[in-house]
N, C-alpha and C. Protein backbone atom coordinates (compact mmCIF):
# COMPACT_ATOMS: atom_id res chain seq x y z
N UNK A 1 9.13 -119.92 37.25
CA UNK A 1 7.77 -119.53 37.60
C UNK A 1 6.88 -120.76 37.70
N UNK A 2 6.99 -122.35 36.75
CA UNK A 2 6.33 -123.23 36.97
C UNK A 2 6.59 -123.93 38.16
N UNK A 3 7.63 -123.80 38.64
CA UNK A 3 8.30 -124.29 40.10
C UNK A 3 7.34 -124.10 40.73
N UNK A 4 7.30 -122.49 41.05
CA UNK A 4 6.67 -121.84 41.93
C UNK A 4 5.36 -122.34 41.98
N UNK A 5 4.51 -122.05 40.66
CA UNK A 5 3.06 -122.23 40.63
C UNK A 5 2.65 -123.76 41.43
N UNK A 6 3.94 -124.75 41.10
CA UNK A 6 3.42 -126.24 41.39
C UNK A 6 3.70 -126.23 43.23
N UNK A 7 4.55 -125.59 43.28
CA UNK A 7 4.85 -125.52 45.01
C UNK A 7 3.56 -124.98 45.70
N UNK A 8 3.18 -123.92 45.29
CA UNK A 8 1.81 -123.24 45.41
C UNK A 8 0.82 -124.08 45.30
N UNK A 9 0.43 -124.87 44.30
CA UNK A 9 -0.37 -125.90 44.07
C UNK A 9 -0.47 -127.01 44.90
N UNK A 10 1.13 -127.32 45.05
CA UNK A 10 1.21 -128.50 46.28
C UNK A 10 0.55 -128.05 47.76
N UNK A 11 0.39 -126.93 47.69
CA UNK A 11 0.63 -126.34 49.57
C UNK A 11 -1.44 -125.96 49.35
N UNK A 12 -1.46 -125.23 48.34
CA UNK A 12 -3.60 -125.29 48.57
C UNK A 12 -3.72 -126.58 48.59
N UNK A 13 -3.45 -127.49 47.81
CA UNK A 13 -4.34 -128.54 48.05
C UNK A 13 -4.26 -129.43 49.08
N UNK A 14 -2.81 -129.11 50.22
CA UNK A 14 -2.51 -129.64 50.76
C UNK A 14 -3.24 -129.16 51.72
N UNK A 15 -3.28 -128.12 51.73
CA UNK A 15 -3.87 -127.26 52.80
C UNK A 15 -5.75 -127.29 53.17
N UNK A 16 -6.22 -127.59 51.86
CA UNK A 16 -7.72 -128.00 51.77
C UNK A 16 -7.82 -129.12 52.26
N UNK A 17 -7.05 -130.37 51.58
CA UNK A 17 -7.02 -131.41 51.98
C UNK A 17 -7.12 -131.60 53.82
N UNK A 18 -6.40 -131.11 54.48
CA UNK A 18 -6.35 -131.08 55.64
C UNK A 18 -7.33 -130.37 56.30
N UNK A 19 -7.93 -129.33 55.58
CA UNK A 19 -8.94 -128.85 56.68
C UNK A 19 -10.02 -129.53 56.73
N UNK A 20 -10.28 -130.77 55.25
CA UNK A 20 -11.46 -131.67 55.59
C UNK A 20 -10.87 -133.03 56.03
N UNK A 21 -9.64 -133.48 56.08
CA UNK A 21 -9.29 -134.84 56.79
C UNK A 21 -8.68 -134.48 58.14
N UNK A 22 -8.80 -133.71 58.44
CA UNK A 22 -7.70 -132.75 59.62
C UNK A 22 -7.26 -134.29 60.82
N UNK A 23 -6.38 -134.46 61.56
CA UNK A 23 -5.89 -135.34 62.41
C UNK A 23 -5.61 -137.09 61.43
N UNK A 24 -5.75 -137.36 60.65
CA UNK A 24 -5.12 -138.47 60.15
C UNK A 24 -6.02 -139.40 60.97
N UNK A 25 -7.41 -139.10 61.34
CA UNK A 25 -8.63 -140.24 62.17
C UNK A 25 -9.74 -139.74 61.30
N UNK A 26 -10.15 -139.31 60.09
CA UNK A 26 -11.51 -139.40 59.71
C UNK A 26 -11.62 -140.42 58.85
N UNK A 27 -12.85 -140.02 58.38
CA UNK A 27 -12.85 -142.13 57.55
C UNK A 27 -14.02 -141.45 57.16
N UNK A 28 -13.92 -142.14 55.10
CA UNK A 28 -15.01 -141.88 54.23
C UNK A 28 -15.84 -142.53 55.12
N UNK A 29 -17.02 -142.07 54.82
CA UNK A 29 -18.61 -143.19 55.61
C UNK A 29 -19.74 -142.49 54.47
N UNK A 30 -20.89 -142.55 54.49
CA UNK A 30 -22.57 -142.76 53.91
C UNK A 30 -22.31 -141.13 54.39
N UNK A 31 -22.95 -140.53 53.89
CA UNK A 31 -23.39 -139.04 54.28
C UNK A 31 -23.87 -139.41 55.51
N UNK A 32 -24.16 -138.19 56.79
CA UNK A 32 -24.38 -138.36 57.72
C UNK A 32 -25.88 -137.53 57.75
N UNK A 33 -26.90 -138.06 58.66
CA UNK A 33 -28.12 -137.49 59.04
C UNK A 33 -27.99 -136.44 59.17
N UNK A 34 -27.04 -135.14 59.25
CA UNK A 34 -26.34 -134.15 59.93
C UNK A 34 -26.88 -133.51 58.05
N UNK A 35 -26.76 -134.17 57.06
CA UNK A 35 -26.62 -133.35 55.85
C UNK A 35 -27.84 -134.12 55.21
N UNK A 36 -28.55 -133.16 54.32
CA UNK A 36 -29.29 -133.40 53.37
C UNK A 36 -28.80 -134.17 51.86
N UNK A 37 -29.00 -134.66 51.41
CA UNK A 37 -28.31 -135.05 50.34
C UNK A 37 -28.68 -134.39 49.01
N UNK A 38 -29.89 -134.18 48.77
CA UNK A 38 -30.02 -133.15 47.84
C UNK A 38 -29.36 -131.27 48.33
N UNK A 39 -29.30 -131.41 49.25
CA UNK A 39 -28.35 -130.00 48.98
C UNK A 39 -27.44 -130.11 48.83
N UNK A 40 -26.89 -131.05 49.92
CA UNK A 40 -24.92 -130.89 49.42
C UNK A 40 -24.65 -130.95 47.84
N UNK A 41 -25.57 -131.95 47.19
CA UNK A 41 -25.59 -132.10 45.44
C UNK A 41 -25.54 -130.40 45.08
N UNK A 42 -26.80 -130.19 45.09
CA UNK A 42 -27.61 -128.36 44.55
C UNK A 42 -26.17 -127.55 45.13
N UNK A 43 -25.61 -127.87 46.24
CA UNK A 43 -24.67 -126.21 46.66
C UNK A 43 -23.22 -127.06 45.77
N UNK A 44 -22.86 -127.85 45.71
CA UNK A 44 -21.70 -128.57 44.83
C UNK A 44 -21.81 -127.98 43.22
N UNK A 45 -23.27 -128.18 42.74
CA UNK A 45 -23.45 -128.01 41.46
C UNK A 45 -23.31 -126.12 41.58
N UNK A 46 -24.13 -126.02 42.75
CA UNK A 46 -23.95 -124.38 42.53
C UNK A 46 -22.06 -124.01 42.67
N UNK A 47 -21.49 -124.55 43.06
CA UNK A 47 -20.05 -123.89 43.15
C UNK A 47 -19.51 -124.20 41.90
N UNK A 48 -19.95 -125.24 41.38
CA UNK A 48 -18.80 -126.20 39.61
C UNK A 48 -19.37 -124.44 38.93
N UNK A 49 -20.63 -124.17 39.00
CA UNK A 49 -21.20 -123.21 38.26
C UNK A 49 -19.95 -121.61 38.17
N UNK A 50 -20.08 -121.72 39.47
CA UNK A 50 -19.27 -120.49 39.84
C UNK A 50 -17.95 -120.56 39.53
N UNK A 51 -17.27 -121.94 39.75
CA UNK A 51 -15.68 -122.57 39.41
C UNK A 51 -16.11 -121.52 37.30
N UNK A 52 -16.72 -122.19 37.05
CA UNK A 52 -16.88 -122.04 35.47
C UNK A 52 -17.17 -120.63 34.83
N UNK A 53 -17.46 -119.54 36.01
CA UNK A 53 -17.56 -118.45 35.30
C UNK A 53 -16.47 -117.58 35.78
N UNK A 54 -15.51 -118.41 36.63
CA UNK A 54 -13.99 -118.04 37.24
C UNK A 54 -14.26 -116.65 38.19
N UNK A 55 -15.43 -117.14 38.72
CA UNK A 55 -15.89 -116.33 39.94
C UNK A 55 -15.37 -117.09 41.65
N UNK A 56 -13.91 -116.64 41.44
CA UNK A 56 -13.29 -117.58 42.60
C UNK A 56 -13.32 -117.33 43.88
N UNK A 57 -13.32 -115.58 44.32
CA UNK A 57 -13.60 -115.14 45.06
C UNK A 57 -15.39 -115.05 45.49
N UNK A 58 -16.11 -115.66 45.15
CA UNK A 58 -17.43 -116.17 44.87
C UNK A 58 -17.32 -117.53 45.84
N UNK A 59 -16.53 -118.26 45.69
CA UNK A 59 -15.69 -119.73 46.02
C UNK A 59 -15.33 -119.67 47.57
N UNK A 60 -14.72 -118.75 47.44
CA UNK A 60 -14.09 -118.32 48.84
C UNK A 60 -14.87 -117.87 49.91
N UNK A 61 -15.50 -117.03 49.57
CA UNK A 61 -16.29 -116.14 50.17
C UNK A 61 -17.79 -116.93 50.86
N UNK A 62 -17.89 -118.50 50.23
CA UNK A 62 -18.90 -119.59 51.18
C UNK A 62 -18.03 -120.49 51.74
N UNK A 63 -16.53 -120.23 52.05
CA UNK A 63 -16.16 -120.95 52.92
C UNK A 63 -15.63 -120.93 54.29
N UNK A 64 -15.77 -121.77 54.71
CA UNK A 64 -15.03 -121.74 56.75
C UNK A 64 -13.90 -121.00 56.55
N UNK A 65 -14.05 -120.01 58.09
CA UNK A 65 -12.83 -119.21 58.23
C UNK A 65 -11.93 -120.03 57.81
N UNK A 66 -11.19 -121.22 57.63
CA UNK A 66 -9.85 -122.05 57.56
C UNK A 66 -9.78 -121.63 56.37
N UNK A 67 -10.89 -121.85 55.45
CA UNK A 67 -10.63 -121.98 53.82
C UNK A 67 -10.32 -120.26 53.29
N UNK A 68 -11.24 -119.69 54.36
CA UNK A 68 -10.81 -118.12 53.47
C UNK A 68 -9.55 -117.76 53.91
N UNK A 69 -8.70 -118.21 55.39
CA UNK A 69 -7.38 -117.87 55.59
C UNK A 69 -6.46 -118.23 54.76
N UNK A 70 -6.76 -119.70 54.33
CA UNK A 70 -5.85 -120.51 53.36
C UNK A 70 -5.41 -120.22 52.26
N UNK A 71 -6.67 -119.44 51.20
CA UNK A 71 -6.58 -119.02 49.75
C UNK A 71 -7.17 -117.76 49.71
N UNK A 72 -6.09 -117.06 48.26
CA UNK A 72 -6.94 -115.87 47.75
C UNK A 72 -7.57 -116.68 46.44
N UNK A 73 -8.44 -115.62 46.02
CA UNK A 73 -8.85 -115.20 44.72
C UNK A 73 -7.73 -115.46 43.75
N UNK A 74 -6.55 -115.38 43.88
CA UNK A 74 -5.74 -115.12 42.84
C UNK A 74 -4.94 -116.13 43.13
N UNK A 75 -4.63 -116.91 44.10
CA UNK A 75 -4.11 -118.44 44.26
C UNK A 75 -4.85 -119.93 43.75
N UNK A 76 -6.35 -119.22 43.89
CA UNK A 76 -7.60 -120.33 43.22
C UNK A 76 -7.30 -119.83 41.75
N UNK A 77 -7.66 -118.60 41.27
CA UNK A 77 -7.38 -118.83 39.62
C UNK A 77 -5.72 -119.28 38.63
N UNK A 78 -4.87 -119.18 39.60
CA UNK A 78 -3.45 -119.71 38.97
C UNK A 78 -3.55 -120.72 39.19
N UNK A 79 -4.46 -121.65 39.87
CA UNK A 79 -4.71 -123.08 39.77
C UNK A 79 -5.38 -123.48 38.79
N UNK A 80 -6.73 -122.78 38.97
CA UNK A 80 -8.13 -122.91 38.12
C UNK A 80 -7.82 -123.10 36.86
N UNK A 81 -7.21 -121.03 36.05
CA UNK A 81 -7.25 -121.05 35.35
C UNK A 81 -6.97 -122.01 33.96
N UNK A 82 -5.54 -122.82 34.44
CA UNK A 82 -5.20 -123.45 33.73
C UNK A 82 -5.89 -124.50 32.88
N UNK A 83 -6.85 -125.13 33.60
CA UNK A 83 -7.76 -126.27 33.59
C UNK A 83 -8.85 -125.75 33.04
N UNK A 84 -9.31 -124.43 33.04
CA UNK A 84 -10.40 -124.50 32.33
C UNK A 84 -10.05 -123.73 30.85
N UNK A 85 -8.46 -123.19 30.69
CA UNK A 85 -8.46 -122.64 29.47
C UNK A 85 -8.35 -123.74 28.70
N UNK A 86 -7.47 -125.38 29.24
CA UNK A 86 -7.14 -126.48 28.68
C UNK A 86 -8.56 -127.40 28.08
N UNK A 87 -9.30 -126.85 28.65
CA UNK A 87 -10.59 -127.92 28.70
C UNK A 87 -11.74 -127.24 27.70
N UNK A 88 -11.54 -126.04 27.80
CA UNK A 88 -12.76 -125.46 27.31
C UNK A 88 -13.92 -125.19 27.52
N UNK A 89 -15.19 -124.72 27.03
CA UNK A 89 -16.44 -124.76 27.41
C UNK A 89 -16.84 -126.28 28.19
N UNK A 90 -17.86 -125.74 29.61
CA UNK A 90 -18.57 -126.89 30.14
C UNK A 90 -19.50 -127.62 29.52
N UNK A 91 -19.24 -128.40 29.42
CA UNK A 91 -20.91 -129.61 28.89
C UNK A 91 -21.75 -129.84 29.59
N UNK A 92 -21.51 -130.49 30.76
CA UNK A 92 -22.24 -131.25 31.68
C UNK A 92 -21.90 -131.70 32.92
N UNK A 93 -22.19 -131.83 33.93
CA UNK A 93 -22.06 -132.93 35.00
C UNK A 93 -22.24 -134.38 34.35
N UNK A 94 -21.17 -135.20 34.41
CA UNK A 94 -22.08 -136.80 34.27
C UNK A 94 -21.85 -137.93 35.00
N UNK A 95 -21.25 -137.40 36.41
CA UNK A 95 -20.97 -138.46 37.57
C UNK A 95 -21.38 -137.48 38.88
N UNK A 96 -21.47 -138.00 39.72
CA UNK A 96 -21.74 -137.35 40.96
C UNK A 96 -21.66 -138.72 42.15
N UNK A 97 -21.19 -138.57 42.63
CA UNK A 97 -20.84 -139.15 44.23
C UNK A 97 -20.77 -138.51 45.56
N UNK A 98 -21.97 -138.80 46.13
CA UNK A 98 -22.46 -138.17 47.91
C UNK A 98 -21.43 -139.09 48.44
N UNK A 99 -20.94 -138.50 49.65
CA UNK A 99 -20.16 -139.25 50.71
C UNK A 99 -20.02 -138.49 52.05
N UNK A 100 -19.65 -138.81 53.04
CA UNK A 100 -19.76 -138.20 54.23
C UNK A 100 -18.36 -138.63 54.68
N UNK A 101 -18.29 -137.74 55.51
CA UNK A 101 -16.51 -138.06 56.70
C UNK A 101 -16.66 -137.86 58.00
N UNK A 102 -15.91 -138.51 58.81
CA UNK A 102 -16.03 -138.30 60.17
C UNK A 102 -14.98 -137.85 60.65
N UNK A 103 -14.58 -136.86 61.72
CA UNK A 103 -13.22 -136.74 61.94
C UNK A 103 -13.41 -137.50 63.30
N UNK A 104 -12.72 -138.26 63.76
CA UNK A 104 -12.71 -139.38 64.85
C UNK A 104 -12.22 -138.48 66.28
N UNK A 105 -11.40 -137.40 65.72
CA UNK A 105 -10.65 -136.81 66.95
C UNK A 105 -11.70 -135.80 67.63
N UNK A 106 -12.17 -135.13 66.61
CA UNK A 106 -13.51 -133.92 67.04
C UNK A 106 -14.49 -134.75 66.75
N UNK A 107 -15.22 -135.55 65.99
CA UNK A 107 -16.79 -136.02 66.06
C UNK A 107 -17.46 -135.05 65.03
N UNK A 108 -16.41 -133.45 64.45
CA UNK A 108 -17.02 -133.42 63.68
C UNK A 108 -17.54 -133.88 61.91
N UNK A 109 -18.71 -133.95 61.56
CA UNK A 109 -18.69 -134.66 60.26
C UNK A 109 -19.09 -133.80 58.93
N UNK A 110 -18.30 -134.18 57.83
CA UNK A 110 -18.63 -133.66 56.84
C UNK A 110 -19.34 -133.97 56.11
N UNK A 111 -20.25 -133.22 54.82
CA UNK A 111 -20.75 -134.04 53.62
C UNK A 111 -19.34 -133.16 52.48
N UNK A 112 -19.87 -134.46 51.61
CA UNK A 112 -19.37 -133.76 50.11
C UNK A 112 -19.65 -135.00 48.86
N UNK A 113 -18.91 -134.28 48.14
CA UNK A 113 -19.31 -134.90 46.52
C UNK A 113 -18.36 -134.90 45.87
N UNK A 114 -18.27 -136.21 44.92
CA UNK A 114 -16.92 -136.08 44.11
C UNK A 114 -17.84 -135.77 42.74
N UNK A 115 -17.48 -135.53 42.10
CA UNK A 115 -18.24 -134.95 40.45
C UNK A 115 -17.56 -134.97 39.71
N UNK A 116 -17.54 -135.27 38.32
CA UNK A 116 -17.03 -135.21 37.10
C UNK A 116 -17.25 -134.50 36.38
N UNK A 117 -16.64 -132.85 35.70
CA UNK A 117 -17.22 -132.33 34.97
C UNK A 117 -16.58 -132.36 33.71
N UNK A 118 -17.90 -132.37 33.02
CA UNK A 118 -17.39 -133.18 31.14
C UNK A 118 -17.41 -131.46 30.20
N UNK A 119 -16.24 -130.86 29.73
CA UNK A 119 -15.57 -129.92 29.20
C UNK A 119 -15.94 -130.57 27.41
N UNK A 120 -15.31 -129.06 26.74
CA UNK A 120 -15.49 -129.76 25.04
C UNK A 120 -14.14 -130.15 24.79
N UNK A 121 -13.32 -129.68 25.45
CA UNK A 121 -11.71 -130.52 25.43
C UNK A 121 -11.16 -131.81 26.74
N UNK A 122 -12.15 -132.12 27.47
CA UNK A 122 -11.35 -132.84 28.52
C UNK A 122 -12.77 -132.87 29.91
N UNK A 123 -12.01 -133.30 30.87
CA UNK A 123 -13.21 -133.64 32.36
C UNK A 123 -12.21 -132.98 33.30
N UNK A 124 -12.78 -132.51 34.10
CA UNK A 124 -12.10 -132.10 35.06
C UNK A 124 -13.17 -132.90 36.33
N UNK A 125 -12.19 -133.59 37.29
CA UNK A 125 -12.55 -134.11 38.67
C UNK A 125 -12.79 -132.75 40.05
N UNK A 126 -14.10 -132.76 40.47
CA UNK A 126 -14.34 -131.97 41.55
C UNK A 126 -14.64 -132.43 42.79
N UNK A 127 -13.58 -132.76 43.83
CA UNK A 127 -14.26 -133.11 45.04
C UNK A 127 -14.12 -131.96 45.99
N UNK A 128 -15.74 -131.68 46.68
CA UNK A 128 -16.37 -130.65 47.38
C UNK A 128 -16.68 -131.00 48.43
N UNK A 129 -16.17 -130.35 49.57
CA UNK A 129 -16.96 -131.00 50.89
C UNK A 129 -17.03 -130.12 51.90
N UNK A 130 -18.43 -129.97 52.82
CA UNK A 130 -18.86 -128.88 53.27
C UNK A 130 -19.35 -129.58 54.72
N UNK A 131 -19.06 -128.24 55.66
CA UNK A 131 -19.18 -128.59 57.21
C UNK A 131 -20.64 -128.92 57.44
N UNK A 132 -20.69 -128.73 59.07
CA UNK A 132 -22.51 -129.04 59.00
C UNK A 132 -23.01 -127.82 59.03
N UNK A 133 -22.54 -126.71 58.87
CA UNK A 133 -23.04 -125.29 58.77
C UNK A 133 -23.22 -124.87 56.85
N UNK A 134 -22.84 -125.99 56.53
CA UNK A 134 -22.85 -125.90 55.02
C UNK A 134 -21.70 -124.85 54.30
N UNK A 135 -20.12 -124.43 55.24
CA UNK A 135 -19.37 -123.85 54.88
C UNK A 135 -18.75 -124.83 53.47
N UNK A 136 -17.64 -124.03 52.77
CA UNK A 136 -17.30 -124.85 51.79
C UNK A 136 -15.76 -125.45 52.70
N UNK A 137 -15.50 -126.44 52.87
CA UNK A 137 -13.69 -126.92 53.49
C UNK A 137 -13.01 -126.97 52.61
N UNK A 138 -13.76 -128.03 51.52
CA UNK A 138 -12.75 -128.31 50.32
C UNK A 138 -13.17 -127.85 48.97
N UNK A 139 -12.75 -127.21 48.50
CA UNK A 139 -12.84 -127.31 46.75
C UNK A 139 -11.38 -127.65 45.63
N UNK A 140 -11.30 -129.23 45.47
CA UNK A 140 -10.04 -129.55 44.68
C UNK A 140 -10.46 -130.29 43.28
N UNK A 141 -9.76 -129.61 42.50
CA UNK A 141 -9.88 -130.10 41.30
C UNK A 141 -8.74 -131.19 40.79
N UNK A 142 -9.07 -131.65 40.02
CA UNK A 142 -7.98 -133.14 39.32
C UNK A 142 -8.22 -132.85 37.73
């Protein structure tokens, strides 16, 4: 069954991963004029929120058709869960990093945020990154 879960694991994140680097031509860059920078922060912090009350289908349900084809509800919490039973209650945000992407092949560009969230057992790594319609592409945890 851990086979499974990690094969599963390998293939969402692989699968997120790609719907925000899609063609092997985008390239980190500065957030783009295309995104606000205080929102992409506010809708990032609003999802860690939602990640934390294991409202996953909550998760899903603000993202691009790609992301809602990709995952259920119940493929995000056999990921999730693990990490937040390991970690425990949230503390805080205490890193945050804006960044932007370009995909070179389409022109289209993303924002997102990498974040650190500080647990009473451990941190869990959140990088979030959202179209220019403000869909969610990526939500991966570390």
């Amino acid at each position: 069954m851990k086979r499974r879960r990690g094969f599963i694991s390998m293939i969402l994140l692989g699968t997120l991963f790609l719907l925000l680097f899609a063609g092997c031509q985008s390239q980190s860059t500065k957030l783009s004029d295309k995104f606000d920078e205080e929102t992409v922060k506010a809708e990032a912090v609003k999802l860690v929120e939602t990640f934390n009350k294991r409202e996953y289908q909550s998760i899903i349900d603000q993202g691009s058709k790609e992301l809602k084809d990709a995952v259920t509800a119940e493929d995000f919490a056999a990921q999730s869960d693990p990490y937040l039973d390991k970690d425990g209650a949230f503390q805080k945000i205490s890193k945050t990093v804006v960044m932007g992407n370009e995909d070179k092949k389409t022109g289209e560009t993303y924002g997102g945020v990498v974040m650190i969230g500080e647990y009473e057992n451990g941190k869990i790594q959140f990088t979030i990154g959202f179209n220019e319609a403000m869909e969610l592409v990526q939500f991966v945890i570390r």
